[in-house]
Structure formats: structure tokens, C-alpha cells
N, C-alpha and C. Protein backbone atom coordinates (compact mmCIF):
# COMPACT_ATOMS: atom_id res chain seq x y z
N UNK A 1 243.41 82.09 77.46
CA UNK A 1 244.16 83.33 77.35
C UNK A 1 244.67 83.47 75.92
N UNK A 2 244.61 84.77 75.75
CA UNK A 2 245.06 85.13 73.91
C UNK A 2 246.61 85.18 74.37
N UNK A 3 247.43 85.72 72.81
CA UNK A 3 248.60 85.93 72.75
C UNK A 3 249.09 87.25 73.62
N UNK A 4 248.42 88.00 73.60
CA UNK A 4 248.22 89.28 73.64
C UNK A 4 248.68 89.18 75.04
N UNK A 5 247.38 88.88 75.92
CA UNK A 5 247.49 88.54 77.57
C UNK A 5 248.77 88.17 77.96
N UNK A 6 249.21 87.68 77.15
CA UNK A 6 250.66 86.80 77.71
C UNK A 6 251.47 87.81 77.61
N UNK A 7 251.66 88.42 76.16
CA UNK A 7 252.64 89.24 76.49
C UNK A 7 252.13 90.66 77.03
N UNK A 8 251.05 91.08 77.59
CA UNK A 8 251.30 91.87 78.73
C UNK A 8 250.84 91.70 79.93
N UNK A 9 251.16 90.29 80.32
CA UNK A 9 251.27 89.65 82.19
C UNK A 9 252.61 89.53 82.00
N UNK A 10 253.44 89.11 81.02
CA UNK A 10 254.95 89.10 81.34
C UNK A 10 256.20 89.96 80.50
N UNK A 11 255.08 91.15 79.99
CA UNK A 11 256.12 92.62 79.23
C UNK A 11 257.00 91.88 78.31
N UNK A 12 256.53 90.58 77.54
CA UNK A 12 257.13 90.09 76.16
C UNK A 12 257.57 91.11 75.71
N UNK A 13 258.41 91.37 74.44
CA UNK A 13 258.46 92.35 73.58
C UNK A 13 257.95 91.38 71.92
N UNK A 14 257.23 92.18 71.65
CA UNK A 14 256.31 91.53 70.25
C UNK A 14 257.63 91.96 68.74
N UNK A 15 258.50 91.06 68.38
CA UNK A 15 259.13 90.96 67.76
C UNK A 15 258.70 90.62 65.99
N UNK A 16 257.59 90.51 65.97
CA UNK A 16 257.00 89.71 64.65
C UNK A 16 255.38 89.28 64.75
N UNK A 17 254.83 89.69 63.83
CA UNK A 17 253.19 88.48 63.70
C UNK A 17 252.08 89.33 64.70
N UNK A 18 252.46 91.12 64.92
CA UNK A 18 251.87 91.81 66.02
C UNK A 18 249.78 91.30 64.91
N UNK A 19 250.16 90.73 64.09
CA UNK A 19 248.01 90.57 63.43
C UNK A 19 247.59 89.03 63.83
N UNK A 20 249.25 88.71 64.81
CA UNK A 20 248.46 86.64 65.51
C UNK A 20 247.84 87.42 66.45
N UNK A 21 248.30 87.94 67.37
CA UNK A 21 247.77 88.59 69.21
C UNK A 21 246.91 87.97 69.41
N UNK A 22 245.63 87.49 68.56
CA UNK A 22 244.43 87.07 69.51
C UNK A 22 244.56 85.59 69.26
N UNK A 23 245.61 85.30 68.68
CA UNK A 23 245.41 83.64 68.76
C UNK A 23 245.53 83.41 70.41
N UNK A 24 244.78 81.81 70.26
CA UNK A 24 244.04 81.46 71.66
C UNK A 24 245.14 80.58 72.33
N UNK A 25 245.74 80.68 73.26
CA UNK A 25 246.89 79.65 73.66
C UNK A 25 246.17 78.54 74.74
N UNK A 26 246.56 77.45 73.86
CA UNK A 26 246.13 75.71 74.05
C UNK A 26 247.02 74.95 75.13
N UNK A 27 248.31 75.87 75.16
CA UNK A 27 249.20 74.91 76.33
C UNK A 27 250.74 75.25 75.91
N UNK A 28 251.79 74.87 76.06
CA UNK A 28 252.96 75.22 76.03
C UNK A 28 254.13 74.31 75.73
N UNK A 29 255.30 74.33 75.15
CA UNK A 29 256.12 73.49 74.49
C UNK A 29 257.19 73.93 74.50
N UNK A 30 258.33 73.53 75.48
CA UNK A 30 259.87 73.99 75.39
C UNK A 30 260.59 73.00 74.46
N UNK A 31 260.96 73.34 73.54
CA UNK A 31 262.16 72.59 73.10
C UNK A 31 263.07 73.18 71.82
N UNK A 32 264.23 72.89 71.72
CA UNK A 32 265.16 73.55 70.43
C UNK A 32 265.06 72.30 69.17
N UNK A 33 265.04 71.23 69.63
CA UNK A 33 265.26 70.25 68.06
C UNK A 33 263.94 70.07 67.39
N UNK A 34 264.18 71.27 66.30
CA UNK A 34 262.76 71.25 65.24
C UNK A 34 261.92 70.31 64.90
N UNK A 35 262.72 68.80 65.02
CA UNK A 35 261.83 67.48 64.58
C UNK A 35 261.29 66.87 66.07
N UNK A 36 262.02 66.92 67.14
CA UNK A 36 261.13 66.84 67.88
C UNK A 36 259.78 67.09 68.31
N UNK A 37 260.13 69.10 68.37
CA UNK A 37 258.92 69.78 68.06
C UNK A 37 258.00 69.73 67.14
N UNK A 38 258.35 69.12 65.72
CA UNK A 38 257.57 69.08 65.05
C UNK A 38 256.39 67.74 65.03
N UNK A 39 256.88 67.24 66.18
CA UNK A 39 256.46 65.57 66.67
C UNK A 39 255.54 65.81 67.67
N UNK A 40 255.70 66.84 68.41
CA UNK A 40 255.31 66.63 69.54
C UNK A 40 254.48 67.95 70.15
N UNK A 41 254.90 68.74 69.74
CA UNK A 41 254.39 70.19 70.59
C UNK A 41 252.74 70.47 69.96
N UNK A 42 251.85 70.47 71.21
CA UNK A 42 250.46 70.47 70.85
C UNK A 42 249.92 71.85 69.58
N UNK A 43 249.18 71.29 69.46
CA UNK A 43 248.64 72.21 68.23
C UNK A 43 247.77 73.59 69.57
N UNK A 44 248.11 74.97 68.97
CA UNK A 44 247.71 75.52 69.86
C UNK A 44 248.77 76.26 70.82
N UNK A 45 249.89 75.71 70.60
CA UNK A 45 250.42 75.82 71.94
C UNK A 45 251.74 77.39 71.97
N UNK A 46 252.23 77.88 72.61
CA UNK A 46 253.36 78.84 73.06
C UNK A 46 254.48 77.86 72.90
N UNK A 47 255.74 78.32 71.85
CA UNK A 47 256.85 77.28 71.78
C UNK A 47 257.84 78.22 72.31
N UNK A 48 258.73 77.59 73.31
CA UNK A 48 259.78 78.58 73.76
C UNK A 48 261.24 77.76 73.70
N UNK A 49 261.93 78.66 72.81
CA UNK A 49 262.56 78.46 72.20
C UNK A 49 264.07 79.17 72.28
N UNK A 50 264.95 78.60 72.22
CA UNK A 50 266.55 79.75 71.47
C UNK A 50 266.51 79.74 70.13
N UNK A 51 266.06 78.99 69.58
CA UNK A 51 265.87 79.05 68.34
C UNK A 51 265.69 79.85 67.38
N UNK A 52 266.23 81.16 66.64
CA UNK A 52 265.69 82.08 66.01
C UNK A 52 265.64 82.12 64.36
N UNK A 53 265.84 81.27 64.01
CA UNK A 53 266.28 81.47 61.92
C UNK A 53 264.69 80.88 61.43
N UNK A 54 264.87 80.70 60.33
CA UNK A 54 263.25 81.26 59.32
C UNK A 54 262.74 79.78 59.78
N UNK A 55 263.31 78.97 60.09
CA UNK A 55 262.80 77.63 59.97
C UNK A 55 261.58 77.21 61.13
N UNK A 56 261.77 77.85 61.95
CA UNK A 56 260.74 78.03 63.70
C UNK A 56 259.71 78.55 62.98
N UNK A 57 259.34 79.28 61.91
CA UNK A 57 258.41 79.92 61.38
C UNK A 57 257.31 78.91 60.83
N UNK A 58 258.35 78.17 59.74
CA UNK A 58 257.44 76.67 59.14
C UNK A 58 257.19 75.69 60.22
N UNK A 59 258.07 75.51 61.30
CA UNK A 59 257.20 74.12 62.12
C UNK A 59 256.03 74.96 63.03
N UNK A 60 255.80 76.52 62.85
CA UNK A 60 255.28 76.78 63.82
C UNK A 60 253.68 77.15 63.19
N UNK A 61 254.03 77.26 62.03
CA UNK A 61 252.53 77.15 60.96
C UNK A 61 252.39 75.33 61.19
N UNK A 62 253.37 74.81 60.58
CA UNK A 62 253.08 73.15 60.83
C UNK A 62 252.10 72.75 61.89
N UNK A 63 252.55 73.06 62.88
CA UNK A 63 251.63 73.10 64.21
C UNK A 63 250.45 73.56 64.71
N UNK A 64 250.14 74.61 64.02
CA UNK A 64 249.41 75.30 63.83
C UNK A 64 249.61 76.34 65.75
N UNK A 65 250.79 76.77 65.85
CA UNK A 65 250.83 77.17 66.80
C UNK A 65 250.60 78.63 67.34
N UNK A 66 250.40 79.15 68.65
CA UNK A 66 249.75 80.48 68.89
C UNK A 66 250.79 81.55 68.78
N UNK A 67 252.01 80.88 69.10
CA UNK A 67 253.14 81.83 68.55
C UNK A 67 254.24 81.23 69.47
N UNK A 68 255.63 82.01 68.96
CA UNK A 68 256.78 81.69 69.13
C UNK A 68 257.58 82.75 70.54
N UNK A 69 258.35 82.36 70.93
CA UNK A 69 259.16 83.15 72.47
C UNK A 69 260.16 82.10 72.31
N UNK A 70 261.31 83.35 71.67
CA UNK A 70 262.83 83.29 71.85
C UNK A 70 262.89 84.04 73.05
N UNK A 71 263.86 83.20 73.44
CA UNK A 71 264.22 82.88 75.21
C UNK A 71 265.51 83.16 75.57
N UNK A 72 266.25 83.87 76.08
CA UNK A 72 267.44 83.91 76.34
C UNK A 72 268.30 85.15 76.05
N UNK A 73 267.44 86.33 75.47
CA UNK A 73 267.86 87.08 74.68
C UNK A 73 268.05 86.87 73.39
N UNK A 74 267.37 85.71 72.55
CA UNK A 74 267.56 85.87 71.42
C UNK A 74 266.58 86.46 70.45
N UNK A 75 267.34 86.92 69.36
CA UNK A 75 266.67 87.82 68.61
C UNK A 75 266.35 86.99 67.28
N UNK A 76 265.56 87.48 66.24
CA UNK A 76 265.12 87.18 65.05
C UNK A 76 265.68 87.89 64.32
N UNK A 77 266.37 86.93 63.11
CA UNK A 77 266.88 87.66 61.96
C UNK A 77 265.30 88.33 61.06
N UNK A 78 265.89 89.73 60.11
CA UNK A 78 265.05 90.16 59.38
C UNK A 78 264.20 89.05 58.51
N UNK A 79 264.68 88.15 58.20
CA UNK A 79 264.33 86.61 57.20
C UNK A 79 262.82 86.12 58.17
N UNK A 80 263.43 85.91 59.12
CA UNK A 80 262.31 85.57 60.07
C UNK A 80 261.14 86.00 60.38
N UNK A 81 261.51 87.47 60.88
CA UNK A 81 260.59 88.25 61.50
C UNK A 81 259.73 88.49 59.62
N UNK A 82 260.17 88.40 58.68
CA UNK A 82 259.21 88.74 57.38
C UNK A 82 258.06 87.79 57.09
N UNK A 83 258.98 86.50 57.46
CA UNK A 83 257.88 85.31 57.34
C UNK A 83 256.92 85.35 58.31
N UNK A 84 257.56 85.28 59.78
CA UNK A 84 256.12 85.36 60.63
C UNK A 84 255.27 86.36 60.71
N UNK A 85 255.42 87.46 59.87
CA UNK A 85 254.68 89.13 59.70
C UNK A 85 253.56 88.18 58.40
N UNK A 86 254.12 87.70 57.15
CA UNK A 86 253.60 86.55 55.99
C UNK A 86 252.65 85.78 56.97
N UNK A 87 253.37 85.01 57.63
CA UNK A 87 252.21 83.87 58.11
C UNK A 87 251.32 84.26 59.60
N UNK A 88 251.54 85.33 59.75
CA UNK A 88 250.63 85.97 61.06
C UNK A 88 250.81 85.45 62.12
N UNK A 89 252.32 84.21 62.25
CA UNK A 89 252.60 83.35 63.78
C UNK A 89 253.57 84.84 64.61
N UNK A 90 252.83 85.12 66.09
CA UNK A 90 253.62 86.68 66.95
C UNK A 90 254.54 85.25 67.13
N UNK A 91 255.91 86.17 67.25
CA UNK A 91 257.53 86.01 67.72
C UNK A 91 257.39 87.18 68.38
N UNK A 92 257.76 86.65 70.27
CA UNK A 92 257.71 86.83 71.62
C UNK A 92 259.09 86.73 71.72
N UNK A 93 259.67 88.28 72.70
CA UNK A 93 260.96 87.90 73.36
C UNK A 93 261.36 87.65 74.46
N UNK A 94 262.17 87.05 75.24
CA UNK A 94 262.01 86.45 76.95
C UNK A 94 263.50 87.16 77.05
N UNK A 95 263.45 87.80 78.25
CA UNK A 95 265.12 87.53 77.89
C UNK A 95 265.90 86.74 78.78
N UNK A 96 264.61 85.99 79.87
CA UNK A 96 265.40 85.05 80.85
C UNK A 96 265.07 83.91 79.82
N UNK A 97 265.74 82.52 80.94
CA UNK A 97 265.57 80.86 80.28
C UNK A 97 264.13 80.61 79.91
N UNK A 98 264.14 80.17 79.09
CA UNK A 98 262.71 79.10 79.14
C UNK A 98 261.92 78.75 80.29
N UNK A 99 262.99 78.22 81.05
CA UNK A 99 262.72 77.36 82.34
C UNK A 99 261.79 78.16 83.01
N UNK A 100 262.77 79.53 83.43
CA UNK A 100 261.89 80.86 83.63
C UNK A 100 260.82 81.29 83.90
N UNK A 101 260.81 81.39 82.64
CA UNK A 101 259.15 82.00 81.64
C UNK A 101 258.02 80.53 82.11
N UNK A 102 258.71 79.26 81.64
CA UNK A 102 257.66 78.47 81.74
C UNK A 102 257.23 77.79 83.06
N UNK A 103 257.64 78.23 83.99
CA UNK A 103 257.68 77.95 85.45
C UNK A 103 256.69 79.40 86.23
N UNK A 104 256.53 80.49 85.46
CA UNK A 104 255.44 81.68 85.64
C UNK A 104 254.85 81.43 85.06
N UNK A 105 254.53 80.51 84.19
CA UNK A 105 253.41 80.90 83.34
C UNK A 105 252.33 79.46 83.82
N UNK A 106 253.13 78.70 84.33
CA UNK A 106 252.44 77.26 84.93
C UNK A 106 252.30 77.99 86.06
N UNK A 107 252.46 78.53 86.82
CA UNK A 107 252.05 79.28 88.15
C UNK A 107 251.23 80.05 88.11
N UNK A 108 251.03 80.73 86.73
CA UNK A 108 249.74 81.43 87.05
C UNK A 108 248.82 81.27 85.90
N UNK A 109 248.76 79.82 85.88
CA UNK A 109 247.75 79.35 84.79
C UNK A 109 247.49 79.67 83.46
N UNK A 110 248.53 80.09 82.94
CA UNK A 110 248.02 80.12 81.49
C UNK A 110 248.02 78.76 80.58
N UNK A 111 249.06 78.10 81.52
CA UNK A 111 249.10 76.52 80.72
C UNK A 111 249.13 75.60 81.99
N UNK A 112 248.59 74.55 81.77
CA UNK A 112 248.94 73.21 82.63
C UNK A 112 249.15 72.08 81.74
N UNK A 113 249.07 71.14 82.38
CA UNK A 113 249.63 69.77 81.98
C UNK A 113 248.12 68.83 81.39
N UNK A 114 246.93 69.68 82.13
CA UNK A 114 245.67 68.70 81.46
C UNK A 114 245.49 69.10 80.13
């Protein structure tokens, strides 16, 4: 499934990076501590996040990831949303938990655990 698909099976709102859309999503990664994520979250993958300042932008090129979903109602500062428009990573908005989002989206297969 592309970026795209995702956000219209679950009416994302496309906040940033609307020229990633067709990146290909590899699997999925909840977490807020950047070095974790930057340790761990598969290359490929949907990072869902509260996280919103410029810095989610660099671990999310680091990663080489399909894009970003602030979770909770959070929004992206202008700083942000410029860089990921620069580096072509879409910033996705949820406005329920993580938990949420990533509990529909393992239910209807866009990611699993293999």
C-alpha cells in the first residue's frame, strides 16, 4: 500500500510532503524518543508519533521512511511542514492515539509484524 491509500482508508489530513504520496509503506513504528526511533523503526515504515518540531523530519529521511502521522491532534510547526515539503517525507494527521490508528491499520493489513 502507498502513502496515499492510507490516508484515504483512514481520511488522514496531508499536512506536509503532499509529492511523498506514492511512497510504498514497509510496516509501521510507534514511538516519541527520536534515538530510539532512530535505532529501531524499519526503513520503509509509517512513524506515529506526538512528536511535531523539525527534528521528526531528519530521523525520518534518516530512515528512509514513507512518512510521518502526528497523533493526537498534533500539529506541525511552519519549520516543519517546510522541511518535509524540502525533503518530500508526507506529515499525516490522526487526531485519535497512536494506539488507535495502529490497531486499524494492523486490522486491516496495511502493516503486520512479518
Amino acid at each position: 500500500m502507498d502513502v496515499k491509500e492510507l490516508v484515504d482508508q483512514f481520511s488522514l489530513n496531508v499536512a506536509a510532503g503532499q509529492n511523498g504520496l506514492d511512497r510504498q509503506i514497509q510496516g509501521g513504528y510507534c514511538g516519541d524518543l527520536l534515538s530510539d526511533v532512530m535505532g529501531n523503526a524499519p526503513i520503509g515504515c509509517i512513524w506515529l508519533t506526538v512528536q511535531s518540531h523539525q527534528n521528526i523530519v531528519a530521523v525520518a529521511v534518516l530512515r528512509e521512511m514513507a512518512a510521518i502521522v502526528l497523533s493526537g491532534g498534533h500539529e506541525p510547526d511552519q519549520e516543519t511542514v517546510d522541511k518535509a515539503n524540502e525533503e518530500g517525507i508526507p506529515i499525516l494527521m490522526w487526531p485519535d492515539t497512536a494506539f488507535d490508528l495502529a490497531g486499524q491499520a494492523y486490522k486491516a493489513g496495511i502493516v503486520n509484524s512479518s
